[in-house]
C-alpha atoms as a PDB file:
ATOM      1  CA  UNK A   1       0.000   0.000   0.000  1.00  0.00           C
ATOM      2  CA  UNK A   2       0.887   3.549  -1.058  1.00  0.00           C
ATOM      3  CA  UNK A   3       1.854   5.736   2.109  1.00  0.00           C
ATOM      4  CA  UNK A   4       0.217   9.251   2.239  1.00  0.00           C
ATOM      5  CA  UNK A   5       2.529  12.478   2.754  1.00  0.00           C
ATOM      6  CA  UNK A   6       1.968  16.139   3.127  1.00  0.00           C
ATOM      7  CA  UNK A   7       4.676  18.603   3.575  1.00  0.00           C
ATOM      8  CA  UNK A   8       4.017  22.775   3.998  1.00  0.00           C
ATOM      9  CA  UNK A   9       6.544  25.183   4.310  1.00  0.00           C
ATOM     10  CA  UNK A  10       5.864  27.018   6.931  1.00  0.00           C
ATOM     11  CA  UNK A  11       7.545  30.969   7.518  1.00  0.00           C
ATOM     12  CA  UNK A  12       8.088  32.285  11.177  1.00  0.00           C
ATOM     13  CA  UNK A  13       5.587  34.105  12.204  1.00  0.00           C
ATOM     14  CA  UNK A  14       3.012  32.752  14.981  1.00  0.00           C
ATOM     15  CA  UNK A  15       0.057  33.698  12.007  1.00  0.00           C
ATOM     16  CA  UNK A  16       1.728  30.940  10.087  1.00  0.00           C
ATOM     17  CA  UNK A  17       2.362  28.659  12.601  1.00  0.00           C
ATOM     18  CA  UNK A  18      -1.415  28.463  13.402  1.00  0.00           C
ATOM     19  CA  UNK A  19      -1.790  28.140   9.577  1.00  0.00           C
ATOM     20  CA  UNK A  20       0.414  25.090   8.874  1.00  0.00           C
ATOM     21  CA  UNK A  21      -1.016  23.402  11.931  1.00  0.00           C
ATOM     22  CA  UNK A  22      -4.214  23.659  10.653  1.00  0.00           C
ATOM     23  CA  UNK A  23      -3.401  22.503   7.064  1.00  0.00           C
ATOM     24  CA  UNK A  24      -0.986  19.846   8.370  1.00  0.00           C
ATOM     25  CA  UNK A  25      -4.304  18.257  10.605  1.00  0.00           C
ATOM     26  CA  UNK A  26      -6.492  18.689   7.930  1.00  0.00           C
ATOM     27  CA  UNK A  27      -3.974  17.419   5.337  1.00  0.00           C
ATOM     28  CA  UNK A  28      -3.791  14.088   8.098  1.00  0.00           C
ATOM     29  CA  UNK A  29      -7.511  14.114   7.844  1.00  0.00           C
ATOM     30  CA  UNK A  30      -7.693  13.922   3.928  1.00  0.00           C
ATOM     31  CA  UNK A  31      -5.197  10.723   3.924  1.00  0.00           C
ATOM     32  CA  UNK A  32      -8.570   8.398   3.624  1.00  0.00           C
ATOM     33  CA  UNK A  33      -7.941   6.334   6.818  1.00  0.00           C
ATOM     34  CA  UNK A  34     -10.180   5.735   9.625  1.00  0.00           C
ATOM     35  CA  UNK A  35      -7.590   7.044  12.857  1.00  0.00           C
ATOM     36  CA  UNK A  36     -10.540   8.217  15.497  1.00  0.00           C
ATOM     37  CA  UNK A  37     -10.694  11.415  17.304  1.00  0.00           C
ATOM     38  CA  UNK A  38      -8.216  10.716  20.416  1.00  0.00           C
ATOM     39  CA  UNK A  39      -5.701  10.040  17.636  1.00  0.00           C
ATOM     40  CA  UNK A  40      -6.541  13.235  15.246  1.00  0.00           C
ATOM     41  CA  UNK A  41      -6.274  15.309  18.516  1.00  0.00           C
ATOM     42  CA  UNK A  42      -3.228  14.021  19.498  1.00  0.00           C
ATOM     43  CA  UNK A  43      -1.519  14.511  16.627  1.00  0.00           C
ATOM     44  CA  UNK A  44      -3.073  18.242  15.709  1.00  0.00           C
ATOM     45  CA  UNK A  45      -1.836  18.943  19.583  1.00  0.00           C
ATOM     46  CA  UNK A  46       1.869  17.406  18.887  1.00  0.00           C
ATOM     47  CA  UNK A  47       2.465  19.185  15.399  1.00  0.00           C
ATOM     48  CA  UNK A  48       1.470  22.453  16.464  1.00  0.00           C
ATOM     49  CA  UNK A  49       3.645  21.986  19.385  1.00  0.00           C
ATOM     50  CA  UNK A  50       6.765  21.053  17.288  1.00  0.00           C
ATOM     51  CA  UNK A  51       5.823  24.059  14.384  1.00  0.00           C
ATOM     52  CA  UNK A  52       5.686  26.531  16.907  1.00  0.00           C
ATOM     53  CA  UNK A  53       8.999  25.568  18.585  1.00  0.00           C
ATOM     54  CA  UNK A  54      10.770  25.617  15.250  1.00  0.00           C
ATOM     55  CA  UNK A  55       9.303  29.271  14.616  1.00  0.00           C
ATOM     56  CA  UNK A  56      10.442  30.423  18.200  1.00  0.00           C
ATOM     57  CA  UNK A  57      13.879  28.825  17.886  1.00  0.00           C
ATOM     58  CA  UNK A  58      14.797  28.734  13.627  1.00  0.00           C
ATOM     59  CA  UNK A  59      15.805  32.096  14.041  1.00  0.00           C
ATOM     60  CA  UNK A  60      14.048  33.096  10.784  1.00  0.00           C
ATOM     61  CA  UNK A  61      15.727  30.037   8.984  1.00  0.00           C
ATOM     62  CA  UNK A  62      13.506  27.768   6.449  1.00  0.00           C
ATOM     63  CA  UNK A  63      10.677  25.422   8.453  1.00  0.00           C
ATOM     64  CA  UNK A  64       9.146  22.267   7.125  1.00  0.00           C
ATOM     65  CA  UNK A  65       6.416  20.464   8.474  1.00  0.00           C
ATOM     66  CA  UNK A  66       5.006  17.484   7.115  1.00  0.00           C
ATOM     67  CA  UNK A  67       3.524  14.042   7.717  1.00  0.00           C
ATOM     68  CA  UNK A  68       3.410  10.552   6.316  1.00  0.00           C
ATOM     69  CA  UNK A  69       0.828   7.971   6.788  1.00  0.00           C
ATOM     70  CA  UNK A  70       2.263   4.398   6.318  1.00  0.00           C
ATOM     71  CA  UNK A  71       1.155   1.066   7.232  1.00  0.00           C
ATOM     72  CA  UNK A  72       4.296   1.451  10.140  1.00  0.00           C
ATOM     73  CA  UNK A  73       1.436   4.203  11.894  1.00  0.00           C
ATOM     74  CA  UNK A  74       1.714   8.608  11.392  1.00  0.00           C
ATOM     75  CA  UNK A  75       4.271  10.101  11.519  1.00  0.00           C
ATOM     76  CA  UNK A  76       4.741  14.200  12.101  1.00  0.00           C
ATOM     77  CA  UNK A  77       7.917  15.635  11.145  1.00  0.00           C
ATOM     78  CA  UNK A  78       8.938  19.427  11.233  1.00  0.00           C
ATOM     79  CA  UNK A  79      12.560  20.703  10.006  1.00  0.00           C
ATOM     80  CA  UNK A  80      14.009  23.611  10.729  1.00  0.00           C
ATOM     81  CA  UNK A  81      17.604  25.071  10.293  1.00  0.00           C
ATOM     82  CA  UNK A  82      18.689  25.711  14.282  1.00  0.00           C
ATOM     83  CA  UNK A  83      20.802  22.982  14.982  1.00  0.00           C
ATOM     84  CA  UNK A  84      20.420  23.157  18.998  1.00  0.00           C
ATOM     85  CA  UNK A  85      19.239  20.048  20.181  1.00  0.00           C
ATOM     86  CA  UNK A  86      15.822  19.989  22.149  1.00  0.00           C
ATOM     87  CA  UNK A  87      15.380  19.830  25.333  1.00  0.00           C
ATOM     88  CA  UNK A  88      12.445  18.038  27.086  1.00  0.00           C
ATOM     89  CA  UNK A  89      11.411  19.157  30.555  1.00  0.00           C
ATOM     90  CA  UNK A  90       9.070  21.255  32.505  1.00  0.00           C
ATOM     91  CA  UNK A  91       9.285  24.293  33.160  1.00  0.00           C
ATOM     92  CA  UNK A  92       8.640  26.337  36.788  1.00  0.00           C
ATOM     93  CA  UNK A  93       4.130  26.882  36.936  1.00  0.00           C
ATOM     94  CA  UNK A  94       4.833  30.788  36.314  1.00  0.00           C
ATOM     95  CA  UNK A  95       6.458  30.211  32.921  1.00  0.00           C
ATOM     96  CA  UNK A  96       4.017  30.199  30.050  1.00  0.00           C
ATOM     97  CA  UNK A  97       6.307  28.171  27.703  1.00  0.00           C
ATOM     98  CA  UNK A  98       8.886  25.539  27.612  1.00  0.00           C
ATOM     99  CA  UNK A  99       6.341  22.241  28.112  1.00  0.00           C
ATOM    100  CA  UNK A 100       5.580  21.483  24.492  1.00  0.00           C
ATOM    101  CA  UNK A 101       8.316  18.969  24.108  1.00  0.00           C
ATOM    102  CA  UNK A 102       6.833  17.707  27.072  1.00  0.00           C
ATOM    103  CA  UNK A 103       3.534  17.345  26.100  1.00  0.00           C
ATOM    104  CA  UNK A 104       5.055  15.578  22.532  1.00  0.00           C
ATOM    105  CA  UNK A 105       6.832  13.240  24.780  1.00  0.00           C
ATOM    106  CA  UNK A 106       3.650  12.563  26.577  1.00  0.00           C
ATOM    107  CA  UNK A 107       1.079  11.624  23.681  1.00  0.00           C
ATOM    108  CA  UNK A 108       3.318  10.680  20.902  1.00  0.00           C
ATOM    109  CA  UNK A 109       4.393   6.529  21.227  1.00  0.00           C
ATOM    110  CA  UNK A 110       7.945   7.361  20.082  1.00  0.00           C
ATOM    111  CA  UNK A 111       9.534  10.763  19.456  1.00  0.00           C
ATOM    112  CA  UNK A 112      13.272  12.510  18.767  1.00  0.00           C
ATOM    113  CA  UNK A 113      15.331  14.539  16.514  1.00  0.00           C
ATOM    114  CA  UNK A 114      17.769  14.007  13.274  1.00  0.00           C
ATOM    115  CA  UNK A 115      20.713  16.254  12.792  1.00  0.00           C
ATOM    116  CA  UNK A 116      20.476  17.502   9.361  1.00  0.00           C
ATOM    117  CA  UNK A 117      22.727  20.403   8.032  1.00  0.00           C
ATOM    118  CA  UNK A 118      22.219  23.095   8.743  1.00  0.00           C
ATOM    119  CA  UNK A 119      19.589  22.635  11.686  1.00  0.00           C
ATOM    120  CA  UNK A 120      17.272  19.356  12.211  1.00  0.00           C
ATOM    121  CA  UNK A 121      14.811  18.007  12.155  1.00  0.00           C
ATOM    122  CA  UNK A 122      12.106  16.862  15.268  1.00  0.00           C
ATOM    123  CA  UNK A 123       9.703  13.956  14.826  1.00  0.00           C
ATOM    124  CA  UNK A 124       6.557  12.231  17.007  1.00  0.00           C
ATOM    125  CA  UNK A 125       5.724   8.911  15.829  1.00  0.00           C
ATOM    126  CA  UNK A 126       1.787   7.181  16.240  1.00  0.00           C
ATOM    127  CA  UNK A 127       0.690   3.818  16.143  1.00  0.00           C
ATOM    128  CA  UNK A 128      -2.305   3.025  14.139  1.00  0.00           C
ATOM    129  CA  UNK A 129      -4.571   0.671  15.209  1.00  0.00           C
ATOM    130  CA  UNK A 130      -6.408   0.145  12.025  1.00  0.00           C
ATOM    131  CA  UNK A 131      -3.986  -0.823   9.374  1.00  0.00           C
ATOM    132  CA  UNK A 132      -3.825   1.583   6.355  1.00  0.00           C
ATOM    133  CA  UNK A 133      -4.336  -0.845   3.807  1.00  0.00           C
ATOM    134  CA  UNK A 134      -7.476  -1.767   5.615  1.00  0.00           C
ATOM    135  CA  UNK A 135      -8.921   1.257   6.310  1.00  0.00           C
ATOM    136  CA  UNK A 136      -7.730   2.768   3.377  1.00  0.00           C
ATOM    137  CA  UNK A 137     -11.386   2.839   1.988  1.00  0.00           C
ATOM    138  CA  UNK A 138     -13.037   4.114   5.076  1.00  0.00           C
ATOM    139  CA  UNK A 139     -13.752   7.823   5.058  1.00  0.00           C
ATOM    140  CA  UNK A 140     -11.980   9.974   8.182  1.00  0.00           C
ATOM    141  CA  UNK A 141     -13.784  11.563  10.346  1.00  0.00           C
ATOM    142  CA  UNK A 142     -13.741  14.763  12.101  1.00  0.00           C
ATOM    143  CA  UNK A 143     -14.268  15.383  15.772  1.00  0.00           C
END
């Protein structure tokens, strides 16, 4: 079975951001498989996280974010050309950032980072329940 991709450049402003999150989730939802609401949510929640991390830190360099929908599960990938390594953690209750990584960590089944020159690029994993050559007929639904 033929995997499913999507990729968006995205530029660094917050506008955008909220713009390639949206079309990245709805670009998920258009792949034709049946993945369920907890998963759709999940992933929306985890690729806006790791878009708007590469627009704070990129430092106006190129951003990528994309997806890929295989028979292995989803997968959510976002590039961008700061080569600092991420750092998961949490950070002090007064703070309003620095828990996205976190929260990737928390609802994605596998995540991490590639080098790539110049920067990286960060990636959260899914299992799908359904196989995609299965449910490759069944239409996705929106919560």
């Amino acid at each position: 079975m033929e995997a499913h991709h999507i990729r968006i450049p995205v530029s660094g402003t917050p506008t955008a951001a909220a713009s390639a999150r949206q079309q990245l989730a709805d670009g998920i939802r258009t792949f034709g498989a049946l993945l369920g609401p907890e998963l759709l949510d999940a992933a929306e929640l985890v690729a806006a996280e790791l878009i708007a991390n590469a627009v704070r830190h990129a430092n106006g360099g190129p951003i990528t974010a994309g997806a890929c929908l295989s028979d292995k599960g989803l997968r959510i990938e976002v590039t961008d050309a700061n080569p600092a390594v991420p750092q998961v953690g949490l950070s002090d209750v007064d703070e309003e950032g620095g828990r996205g990584l976190f929260l990737v960590a928390a609802l994605a089944d596998r995540h991490g980072f590639d080098p790539l020159p110049p920067g990286k690029r960060c990636w959260a994993e899914f299992k799908v329940s359904t196989p995609l050559s299965t449910a490759s007929h069944l239409p996705l639904q929106r919560s």
